[in-house]
C-alpha atoms as a PDB file:
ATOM      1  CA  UNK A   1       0.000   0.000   0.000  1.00  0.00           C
ATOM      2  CA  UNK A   2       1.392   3.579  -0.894  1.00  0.00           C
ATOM      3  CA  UNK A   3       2.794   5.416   1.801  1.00  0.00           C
ATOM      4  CA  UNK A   4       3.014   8.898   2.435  1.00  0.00           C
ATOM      5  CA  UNK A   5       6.592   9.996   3.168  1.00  0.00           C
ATOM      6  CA  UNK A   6       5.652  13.829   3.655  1.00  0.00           C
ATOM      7  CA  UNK A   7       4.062  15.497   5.334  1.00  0.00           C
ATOM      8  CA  UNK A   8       5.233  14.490   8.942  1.00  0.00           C
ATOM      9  CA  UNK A   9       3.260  11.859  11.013  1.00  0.00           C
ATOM     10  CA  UNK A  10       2.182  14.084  13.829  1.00  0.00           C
ATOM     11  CA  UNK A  11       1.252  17.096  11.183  1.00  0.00           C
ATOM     12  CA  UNK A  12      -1.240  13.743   9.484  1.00  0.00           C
ATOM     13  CA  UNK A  13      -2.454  13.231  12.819  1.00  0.00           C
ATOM     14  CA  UNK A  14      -3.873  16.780  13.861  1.00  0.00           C
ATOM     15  CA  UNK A  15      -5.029  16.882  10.175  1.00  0.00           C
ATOM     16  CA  UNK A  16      -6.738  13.664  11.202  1.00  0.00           C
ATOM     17  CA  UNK A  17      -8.256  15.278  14.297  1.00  0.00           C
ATOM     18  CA  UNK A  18      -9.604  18.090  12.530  1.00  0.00           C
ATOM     19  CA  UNK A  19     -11.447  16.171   9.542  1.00  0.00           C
ATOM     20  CA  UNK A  20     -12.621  13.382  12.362  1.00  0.00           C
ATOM     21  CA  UNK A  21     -14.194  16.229  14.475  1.00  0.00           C
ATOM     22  CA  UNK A  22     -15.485  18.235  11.271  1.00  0.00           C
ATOM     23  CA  UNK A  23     -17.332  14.616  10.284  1.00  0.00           C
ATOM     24  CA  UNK A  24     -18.579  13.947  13.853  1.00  0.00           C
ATOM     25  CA  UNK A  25     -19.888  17.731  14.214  1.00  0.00           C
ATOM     26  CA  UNK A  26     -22.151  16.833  11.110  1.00  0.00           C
ATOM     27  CA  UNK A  27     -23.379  13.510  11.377  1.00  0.00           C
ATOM     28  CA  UNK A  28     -24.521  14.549  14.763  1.00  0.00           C
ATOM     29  CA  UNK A  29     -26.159  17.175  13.262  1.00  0.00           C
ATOM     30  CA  UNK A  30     -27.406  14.487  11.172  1.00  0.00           C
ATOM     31  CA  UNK A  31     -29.120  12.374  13.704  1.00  0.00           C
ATOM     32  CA  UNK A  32     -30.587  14.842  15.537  1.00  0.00           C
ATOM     33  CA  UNK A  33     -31.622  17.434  12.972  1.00  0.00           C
ATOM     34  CA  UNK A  34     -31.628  15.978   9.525  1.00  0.00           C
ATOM     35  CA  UNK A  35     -34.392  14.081   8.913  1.00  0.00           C
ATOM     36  CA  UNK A  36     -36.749  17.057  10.995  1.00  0.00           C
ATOM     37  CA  UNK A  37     -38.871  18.066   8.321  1.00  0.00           C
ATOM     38  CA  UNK A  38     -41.186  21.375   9.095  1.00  0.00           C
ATOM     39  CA  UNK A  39     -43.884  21.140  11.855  1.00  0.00           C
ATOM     40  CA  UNK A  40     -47.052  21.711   9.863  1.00  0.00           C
ATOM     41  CA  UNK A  41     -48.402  20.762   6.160  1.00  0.00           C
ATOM     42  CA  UNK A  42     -51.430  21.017   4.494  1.00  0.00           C
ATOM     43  CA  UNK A  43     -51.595  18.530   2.635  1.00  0.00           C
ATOM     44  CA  UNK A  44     -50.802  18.886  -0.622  1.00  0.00           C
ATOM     45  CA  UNK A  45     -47.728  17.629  -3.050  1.00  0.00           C
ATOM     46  CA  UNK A  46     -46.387  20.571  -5.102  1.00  0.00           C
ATOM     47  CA  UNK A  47     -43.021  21.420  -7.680  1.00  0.00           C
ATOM     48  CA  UNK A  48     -41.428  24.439  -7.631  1.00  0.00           C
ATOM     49  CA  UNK A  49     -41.448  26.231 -11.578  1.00  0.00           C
ATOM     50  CA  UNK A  50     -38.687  28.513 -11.654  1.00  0.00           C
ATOM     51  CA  UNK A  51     -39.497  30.365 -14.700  1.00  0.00           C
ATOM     52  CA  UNK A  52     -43.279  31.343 -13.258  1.00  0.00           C
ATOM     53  CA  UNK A  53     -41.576  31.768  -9.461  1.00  0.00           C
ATOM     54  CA  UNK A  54     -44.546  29.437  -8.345  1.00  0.00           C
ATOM     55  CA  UNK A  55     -45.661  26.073  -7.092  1.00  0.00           C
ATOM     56  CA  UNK A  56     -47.459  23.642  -8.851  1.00  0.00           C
ATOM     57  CA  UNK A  57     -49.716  21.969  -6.773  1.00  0.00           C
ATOM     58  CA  UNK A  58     -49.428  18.267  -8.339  1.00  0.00           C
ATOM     59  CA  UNK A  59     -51.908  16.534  -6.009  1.00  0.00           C
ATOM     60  CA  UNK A  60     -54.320  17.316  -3.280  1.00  0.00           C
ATOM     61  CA  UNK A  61     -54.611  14.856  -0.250  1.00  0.00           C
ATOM     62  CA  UNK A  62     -58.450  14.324   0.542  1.00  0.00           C
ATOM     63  CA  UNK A  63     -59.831  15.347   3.760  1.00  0.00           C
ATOM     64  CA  UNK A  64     -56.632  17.464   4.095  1.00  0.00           C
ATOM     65  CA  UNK A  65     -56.330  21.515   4.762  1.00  0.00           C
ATOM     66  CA  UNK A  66     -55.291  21.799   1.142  1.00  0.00           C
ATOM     67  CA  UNK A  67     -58.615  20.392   0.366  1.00  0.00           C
ATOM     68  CA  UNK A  68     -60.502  22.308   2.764  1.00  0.00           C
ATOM     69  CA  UNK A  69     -59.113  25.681   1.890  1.00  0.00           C
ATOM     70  CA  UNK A  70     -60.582  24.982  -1.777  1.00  0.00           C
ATOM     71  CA  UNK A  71     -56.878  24.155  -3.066  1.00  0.00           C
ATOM     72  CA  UNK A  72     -57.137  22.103  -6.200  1.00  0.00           C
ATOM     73  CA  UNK A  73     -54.869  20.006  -8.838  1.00  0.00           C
ATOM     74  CA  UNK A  74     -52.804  22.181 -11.279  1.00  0.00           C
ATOM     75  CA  UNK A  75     -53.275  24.934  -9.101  1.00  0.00           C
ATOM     76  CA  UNK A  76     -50.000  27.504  -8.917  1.00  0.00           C
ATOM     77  CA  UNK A  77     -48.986  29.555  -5.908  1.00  0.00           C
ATOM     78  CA  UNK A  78     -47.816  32.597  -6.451  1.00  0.00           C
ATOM     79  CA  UNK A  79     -47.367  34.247  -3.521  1.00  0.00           C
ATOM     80  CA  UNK A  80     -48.070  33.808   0.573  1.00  0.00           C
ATOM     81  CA  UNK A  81     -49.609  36.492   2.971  1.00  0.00           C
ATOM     82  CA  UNK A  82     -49.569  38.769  -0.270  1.00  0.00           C
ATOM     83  CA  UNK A  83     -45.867  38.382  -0.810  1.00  0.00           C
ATOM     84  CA  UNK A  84     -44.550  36.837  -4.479  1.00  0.00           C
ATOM     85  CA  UNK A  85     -42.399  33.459  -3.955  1.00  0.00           C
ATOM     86  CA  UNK A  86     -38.903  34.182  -3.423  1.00  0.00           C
ATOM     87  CA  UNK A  87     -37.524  30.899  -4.775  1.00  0.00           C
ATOM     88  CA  UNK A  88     -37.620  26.973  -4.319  1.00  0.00           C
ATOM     89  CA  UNK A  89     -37.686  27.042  -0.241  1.00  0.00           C
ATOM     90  CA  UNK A  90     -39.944  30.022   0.105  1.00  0.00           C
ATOM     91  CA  UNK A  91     -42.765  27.479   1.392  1.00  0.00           C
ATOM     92  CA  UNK A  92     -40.801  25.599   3.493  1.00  0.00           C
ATOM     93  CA  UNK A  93     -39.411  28.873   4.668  1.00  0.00           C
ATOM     94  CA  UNK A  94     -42.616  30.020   5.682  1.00  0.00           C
ATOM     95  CA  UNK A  95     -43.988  26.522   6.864  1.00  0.00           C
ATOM     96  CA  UNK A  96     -41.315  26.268   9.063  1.00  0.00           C
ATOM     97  CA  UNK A  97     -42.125  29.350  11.302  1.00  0.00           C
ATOM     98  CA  UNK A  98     -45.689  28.031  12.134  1.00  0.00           C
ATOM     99  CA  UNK A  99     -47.838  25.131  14.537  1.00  0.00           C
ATOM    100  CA  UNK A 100     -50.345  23.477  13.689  1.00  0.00           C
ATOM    101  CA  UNK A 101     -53.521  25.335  13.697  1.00  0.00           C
ATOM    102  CA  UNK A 102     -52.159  28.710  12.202  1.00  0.00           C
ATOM    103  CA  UNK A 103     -53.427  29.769   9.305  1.00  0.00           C
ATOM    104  CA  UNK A 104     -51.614  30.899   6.013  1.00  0.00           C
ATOM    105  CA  UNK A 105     -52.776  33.159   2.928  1.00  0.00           C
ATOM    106  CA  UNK A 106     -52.485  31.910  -0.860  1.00  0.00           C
ATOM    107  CA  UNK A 107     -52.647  33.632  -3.424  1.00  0.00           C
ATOM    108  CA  UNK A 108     -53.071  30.994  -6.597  1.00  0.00           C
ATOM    109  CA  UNK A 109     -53.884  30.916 -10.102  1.00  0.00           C
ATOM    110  CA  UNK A 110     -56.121  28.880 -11.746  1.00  0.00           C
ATOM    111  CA  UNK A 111     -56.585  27.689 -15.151  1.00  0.00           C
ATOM    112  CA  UNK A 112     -59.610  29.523 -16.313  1.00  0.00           C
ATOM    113  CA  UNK A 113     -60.064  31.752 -13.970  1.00  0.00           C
ATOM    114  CA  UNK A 114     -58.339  35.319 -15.192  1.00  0.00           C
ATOM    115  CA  UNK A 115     -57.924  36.435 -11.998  1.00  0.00           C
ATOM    116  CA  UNK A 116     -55.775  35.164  -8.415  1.00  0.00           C
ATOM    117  CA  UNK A 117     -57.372  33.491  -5.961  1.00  0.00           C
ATOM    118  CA  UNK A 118     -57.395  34.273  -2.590  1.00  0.00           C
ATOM    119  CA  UNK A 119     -57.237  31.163   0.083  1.00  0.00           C
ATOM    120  CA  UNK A 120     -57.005  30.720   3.374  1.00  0.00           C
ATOM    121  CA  UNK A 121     -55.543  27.812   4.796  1.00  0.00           C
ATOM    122  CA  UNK A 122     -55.070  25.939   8.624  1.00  0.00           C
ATOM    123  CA  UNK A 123     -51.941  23.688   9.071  1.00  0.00           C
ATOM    124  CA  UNK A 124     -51.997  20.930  10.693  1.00  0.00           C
ATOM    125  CA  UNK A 125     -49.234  18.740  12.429  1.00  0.00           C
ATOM    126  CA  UNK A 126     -46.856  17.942   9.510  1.00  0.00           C
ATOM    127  CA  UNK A 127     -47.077  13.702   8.637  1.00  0.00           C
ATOM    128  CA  UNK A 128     -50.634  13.422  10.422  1.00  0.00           C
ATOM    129  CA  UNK A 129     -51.297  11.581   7.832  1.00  0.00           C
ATOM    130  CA  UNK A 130     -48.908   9.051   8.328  1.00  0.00           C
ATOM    131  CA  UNK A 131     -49.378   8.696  12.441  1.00  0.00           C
ATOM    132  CA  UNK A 132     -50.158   5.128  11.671  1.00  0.00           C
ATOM    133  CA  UNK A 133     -47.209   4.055   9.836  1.00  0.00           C
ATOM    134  CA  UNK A 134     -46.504   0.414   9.318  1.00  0.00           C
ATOM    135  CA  UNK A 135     -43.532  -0.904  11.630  1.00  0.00           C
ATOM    136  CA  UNK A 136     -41.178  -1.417   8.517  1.00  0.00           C
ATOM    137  CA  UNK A 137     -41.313   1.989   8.192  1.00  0.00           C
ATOM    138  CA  UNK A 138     -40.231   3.239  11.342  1.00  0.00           C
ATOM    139  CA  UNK A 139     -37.535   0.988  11.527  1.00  0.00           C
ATOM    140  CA  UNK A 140     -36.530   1.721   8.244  1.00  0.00           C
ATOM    141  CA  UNK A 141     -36.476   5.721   9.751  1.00  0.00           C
ATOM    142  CA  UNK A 142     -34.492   4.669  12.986  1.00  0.00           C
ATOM    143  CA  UNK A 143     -31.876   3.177  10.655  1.00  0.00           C
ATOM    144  CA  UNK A 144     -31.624   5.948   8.316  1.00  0.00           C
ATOM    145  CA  UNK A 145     -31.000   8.625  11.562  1.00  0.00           C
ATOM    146  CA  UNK A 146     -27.845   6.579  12.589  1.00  0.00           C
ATOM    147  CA  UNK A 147     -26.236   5.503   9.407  1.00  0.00           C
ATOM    148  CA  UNK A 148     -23.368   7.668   9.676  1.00  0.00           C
ATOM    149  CA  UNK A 149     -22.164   6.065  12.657  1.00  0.00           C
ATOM    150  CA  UNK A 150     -20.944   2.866  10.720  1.00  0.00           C
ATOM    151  CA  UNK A 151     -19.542   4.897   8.624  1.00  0.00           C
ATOM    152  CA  UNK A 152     -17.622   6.708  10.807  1.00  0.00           C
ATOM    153  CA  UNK A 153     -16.532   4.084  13.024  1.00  0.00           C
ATOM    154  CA  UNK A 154     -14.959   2.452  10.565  1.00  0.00           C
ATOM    155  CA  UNK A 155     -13.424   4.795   8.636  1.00  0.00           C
ATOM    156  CA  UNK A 156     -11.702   7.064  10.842  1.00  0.00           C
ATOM    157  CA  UNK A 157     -10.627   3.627  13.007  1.00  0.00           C
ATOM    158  CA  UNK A 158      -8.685   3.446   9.720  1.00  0.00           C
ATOM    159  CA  UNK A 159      -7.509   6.525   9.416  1.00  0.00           C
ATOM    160  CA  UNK A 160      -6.088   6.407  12.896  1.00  0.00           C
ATOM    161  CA  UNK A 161      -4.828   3.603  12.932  1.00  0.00           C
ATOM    162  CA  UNK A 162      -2.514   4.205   9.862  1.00  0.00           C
ATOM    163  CA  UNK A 163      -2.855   8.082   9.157  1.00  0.00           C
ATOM    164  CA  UNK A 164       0.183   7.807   7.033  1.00  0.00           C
ATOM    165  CA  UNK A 165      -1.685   5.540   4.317  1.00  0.00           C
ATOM    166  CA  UNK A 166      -2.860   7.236   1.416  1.00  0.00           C
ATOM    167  CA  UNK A 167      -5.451   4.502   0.887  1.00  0.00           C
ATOM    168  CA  UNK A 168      -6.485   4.746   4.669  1.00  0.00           C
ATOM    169  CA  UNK A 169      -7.237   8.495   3.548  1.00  0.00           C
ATOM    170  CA  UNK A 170      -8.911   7.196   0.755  1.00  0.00           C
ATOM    171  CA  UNK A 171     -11.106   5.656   2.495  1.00  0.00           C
ATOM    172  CA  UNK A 172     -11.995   7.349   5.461  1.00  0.00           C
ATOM    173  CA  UNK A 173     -12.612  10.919   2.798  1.00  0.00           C
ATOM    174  CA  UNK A 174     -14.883   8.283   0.257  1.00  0.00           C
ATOM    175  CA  UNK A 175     -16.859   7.605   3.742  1.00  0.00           C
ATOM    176  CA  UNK A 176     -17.265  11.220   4.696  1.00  0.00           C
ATOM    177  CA  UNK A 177     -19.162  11.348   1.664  1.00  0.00           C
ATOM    178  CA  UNK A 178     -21.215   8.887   1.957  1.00  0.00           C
ATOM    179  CA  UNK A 179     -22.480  10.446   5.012  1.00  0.00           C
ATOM    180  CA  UNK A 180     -23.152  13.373   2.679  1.00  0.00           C
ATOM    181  CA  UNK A 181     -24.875  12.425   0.302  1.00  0.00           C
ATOM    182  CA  UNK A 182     -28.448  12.339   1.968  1.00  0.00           C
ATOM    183  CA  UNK A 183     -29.570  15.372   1.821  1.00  0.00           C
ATOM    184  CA  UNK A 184     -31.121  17.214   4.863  1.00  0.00           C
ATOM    185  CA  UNK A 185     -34.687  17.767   5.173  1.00  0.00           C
ATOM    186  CA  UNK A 186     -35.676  21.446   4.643  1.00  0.00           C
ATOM    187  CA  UNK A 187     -32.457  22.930   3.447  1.00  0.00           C
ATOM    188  CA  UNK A 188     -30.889  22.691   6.805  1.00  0.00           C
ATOM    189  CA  UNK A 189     -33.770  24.872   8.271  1.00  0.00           C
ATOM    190  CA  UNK A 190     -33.762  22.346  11.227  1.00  0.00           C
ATOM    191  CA  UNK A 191     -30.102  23.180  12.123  1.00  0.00           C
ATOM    192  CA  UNK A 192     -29.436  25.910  14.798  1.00  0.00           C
ATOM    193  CA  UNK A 193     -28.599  28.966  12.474  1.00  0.00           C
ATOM    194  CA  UNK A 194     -25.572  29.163  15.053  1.00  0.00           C
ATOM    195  CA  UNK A 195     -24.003  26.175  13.366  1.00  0.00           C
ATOM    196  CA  UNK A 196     -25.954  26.064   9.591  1.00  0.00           C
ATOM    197  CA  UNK A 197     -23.137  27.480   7.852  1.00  0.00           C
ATOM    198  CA  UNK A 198     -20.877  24.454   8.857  1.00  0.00           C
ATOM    199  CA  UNK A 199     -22.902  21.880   8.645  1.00  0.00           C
ATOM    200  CA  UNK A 200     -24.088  23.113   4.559  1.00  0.00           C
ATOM    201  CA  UNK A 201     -20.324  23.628   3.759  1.00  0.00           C
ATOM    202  CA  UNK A 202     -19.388  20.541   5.080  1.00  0.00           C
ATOM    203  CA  UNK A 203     -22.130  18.484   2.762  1.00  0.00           C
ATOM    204  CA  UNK A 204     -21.807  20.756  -0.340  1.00  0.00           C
ATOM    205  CA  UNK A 205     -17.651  19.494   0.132  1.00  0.00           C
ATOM    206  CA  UNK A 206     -18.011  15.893   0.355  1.00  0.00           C
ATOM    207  CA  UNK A 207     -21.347  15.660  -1.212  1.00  0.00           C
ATOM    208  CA  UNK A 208     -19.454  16.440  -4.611  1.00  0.00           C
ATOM    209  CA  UNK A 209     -15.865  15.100  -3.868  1.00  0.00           C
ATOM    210  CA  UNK A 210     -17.676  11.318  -2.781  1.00  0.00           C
ATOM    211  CA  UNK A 211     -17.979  10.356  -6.648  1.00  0.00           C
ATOM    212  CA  UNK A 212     -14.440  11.604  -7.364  1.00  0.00           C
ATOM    213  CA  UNK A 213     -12.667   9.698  -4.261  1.00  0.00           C
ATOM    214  CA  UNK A 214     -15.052   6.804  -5.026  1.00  0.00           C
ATOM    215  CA  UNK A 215     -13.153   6.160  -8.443  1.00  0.00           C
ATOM    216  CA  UNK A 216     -10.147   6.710  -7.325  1.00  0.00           C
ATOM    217  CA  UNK A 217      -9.713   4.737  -4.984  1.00  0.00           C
ATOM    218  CA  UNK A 218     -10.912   1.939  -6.594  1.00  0.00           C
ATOM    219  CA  UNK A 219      -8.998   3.149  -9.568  1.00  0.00           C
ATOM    220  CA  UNK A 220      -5.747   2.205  -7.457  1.00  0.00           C
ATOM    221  CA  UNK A 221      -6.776  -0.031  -5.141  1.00  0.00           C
ATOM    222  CA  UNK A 222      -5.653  -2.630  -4.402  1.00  0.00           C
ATOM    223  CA  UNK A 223      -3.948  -2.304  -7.734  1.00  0.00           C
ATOM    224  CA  UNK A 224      -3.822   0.406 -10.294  1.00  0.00           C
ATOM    225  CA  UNK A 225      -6.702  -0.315 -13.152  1.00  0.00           C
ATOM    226  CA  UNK A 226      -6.354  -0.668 -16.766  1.00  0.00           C
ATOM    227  CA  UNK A 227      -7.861   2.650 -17.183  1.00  0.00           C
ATOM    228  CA  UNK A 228      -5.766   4.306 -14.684  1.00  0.00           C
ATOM    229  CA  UNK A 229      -2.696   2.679 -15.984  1.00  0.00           C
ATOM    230  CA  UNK A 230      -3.436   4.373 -19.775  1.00  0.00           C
ATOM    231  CA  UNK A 231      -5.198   8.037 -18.716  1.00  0.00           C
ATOM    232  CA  UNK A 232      -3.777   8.173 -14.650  1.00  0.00           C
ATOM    233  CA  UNK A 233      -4.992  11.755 -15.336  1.00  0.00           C
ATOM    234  CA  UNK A 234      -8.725  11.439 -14.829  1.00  0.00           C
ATOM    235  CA  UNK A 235      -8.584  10.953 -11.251  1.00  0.00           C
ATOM    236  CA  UNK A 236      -6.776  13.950 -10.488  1.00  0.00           C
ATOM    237  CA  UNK A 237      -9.261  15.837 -13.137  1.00  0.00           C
ATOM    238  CA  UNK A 238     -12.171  14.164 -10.899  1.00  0.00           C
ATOM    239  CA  UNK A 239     -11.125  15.371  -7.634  1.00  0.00           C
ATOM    240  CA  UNK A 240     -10.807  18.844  -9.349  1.00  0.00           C
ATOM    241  CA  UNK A 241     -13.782  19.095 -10.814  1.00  0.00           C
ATOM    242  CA  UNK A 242     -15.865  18.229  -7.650  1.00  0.00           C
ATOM    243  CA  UNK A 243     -13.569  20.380  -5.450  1.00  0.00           C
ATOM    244  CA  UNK A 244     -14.675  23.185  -8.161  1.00  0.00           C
ATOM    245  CA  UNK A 245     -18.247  22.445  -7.978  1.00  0.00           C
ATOM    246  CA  UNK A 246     -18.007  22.548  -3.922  1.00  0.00           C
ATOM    247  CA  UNK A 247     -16.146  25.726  -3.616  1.00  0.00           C
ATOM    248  CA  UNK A 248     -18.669  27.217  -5.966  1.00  0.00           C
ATOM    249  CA  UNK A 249     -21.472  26.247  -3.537  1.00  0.00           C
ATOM    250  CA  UNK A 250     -19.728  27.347  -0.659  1.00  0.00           C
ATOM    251  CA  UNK A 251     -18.434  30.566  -1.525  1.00  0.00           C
ATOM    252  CA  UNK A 252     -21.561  31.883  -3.287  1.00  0.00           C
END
């Protein structure tokens, strides 16, 4: 296995520290805030069209506030309390500062009707609807919450255990992303704001280096591939590209 000869062991080791505290910090924030979705809905399934700066509402749920308020099928929201939609997570924005029984203003257009609609709306508790999950579901929930622990526990066991290895590295970064790669529910909004800032960089990072350091390490582990032996290039020019993409989300 290829082993680093510079920098220094002890300089590997705090840079070990620092990534293993940087990937405990978020899957914590993982487990306890990441699959918190906002604490009302109405009941209705909706996709944001960019061009129009509205929501589509795809599908109504019966019995539901949506249906109540007089919310129908290939209705589009325009705007809430009076205000035009600001972007994708306007709604969830706004859902996310209410409890259930508050009420919320829509303003929608209809096809047909020339004119917006005015609706008013009462939240209930958000997955009401699915109170009575089945037990496979739950379970399948629980497991989902503390993922990142195997993750973790194995790779930075590696990684401490041999923090000179570049393959040890390899694989504790490649795990790091796998943690990633689920996406929080909200945008985050369930994250103290103290902390947000982290906790996005940190997934926009490894979220878009995981496919890079996925293919290479397999590209040279536990021998070099064909491919790698004729264009040893693309690797590098993956790793790159995602780091590229990451700093773009980051820094914006």
């Amino acid at each position: 296995m290829a082993v680093f000869s510079f920098p220094p062991r002890l300089l590997l080791i705090a840079v070990a520290v620092l990534f293993a505290a940087a990937s405990i910090f978020y899957a914590a924030m993982w487990i306890f805030f990441g699959s918190h979705g906002v604490p009302v809905e109405l009941g209705f399934d909706n996709k944001y069209l960019p061009g129009e700066r509205s929501q589509l509402v795809q599908s109504v749920v019966p019995g539901s506030p949506a249906e109540h308020a007089g919310l129908k099928r290939g209705d589009r929201i325009v705007a809430i309390y009076g205000s035009p939609l600001q972007g994708e997570d306007s709604v969830t924005r706004i859902w996310a500062q209410h409890k259930p029984g508050d009420t919320v203003q829509l303003t929608v257009l209809r096809p047909g009707n020339r004119s917006p609609i005015i609706l008013d709306a009462t939240f209930r508790a958000s997955g009401q609807a699915r109170a009575e999950a089945g037990v496979a579901a739950h379970v399948g929930q629980g497991i989902m919450r503390v993922f990142p622990i195997a993750f973790l526990t194995v790779g930075l066991a590696l990684l401490f255990l041999r923090p000179d290895d570049r393959n040890a590295w390899l694989v504790a970064l490649m795990f790091a992303g796998f943690i990633a790669v689920p996406g929080f529910s909200n945008s985050f909004l369930g994250v103290p704001s103290e902390v947000r800032p982290l906790a996005t960089a940190y997934r926009a990072i490894f979220n878009n280096l995981v496919a890079a350091l996925f293919y290479f390490f397999f590209a040279t582990f536990p021998v070099r591939s064909p491919l790698d032996r004729r264009h040893p290039w693309l690797k590098w020019a993956a790793l790159v590209i995602g780091a590229l993409i990451a700093a773009g989300i980051v820094f914006r």
